[in-house]
Protein backbone atom coordinates (compact mmCIF):
# COMPACT_ATOMS: atom_id res chain seq x y z
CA UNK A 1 4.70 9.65 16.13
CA UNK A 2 2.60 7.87 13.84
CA UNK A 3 2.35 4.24 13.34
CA UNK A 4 1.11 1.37 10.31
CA UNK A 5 0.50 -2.16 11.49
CA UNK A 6 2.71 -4.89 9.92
CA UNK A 7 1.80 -7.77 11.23
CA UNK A 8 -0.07 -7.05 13.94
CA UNK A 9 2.50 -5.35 15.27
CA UNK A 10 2.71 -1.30 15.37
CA UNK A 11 5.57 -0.53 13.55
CA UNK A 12 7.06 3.56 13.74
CA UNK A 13 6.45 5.25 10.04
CA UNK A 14 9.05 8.12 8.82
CA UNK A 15 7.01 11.41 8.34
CA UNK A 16 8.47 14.44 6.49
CA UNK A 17 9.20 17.08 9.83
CA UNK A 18 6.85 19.60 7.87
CA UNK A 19 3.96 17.33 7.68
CA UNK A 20 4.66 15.86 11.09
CA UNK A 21 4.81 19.80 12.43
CA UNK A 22 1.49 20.58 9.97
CA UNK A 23 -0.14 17.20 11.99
CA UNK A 24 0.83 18.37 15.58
CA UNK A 25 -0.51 22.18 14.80
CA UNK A 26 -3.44 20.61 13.07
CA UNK A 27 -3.33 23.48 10.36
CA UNK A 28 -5.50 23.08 7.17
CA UNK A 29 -4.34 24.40 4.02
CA UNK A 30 -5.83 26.99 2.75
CA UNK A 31 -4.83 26.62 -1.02
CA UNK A 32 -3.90 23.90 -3.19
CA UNK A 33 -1.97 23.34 -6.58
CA UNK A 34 -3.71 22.82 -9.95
CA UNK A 35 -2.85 19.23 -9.49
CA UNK A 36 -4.22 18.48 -6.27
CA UNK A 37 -7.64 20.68 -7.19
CA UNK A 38 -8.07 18.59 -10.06
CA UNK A 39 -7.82 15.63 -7.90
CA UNK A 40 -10.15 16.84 -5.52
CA UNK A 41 -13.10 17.61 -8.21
CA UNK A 42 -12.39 14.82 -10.37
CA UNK A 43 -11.22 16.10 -13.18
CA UNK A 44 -8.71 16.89 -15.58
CA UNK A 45 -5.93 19.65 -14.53
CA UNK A 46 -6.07 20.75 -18.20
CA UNK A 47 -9.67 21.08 -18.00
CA UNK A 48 -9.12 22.30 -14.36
CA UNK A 49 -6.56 25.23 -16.13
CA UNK A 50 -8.84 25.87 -19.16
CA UNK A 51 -11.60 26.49 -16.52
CA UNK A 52 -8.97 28.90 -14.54
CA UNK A 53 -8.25 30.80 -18.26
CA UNK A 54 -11.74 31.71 -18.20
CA UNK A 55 -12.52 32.66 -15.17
CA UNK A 56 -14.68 29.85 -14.23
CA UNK A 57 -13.17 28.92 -11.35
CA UNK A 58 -10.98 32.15 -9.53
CA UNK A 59 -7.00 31.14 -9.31
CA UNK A 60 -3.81 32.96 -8.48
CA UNK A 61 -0.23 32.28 -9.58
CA UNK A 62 2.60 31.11 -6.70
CA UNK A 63 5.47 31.90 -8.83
CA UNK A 64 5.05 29.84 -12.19
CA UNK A 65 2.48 27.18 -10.40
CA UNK A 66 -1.04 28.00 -11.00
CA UNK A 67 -3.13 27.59 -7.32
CA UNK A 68 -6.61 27.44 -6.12
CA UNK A 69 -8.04 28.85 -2.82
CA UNK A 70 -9.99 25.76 -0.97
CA UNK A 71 -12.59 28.30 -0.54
CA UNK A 72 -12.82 29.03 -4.56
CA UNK A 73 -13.08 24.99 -4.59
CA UNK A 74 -16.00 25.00 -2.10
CA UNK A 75 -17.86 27.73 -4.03
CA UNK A 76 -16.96 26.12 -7.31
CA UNK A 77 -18.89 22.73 -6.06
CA UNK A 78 -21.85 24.50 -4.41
CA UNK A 79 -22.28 26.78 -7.33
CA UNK A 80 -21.41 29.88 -5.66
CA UNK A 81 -20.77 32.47 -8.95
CA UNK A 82 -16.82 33.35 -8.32
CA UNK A 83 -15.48 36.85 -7.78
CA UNK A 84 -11.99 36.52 -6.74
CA UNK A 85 -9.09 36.57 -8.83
CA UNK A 86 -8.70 34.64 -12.31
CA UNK A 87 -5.82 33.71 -14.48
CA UNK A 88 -6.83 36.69 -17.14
């Protein structure tokens, strides 16, 4: 169970059971939305899916949501050229 001080007192907090199962297993995602990739390099997601378009950075669709491998993130910020798949 997690907990949030209020008052300096611990008080219980409500976690979704799929994040609370994600926590126990201690699993780390291994993609992320266009959104969230955006967030994490600090920019844009339209600059984020313009850089997808040509092949910049690699991507793959999830059904209509455009997605980014964390390991196509790490390359992308180290400078690694990509290879994987693009959204061509």
């Amino acid at each position: 169970m997690t907990f949030k001080i209020v008052n300096k007192k611990p008080v219980p907090v409500k976690i979704s059971p799929r994040k609370e199962q994600s926590q126990q297993l201690n699993i780390e995602r291994l993609s992320v939305t266009k959104n969230e990739a955006a967030a994490l390099l600090g920019v844009s997601p339209r600059s984020l899916f313009n850089w997808a378009k040509r092949g910049t950075i690699p991507s793959f669709k999830a059904g209509n949501k455009l997605m980014f491998t964390m390991k196509s993130i790490h390359d992308f910020i180290n400078g690694v050229e990509p290879t994987g798949n693009t959204l061509r």
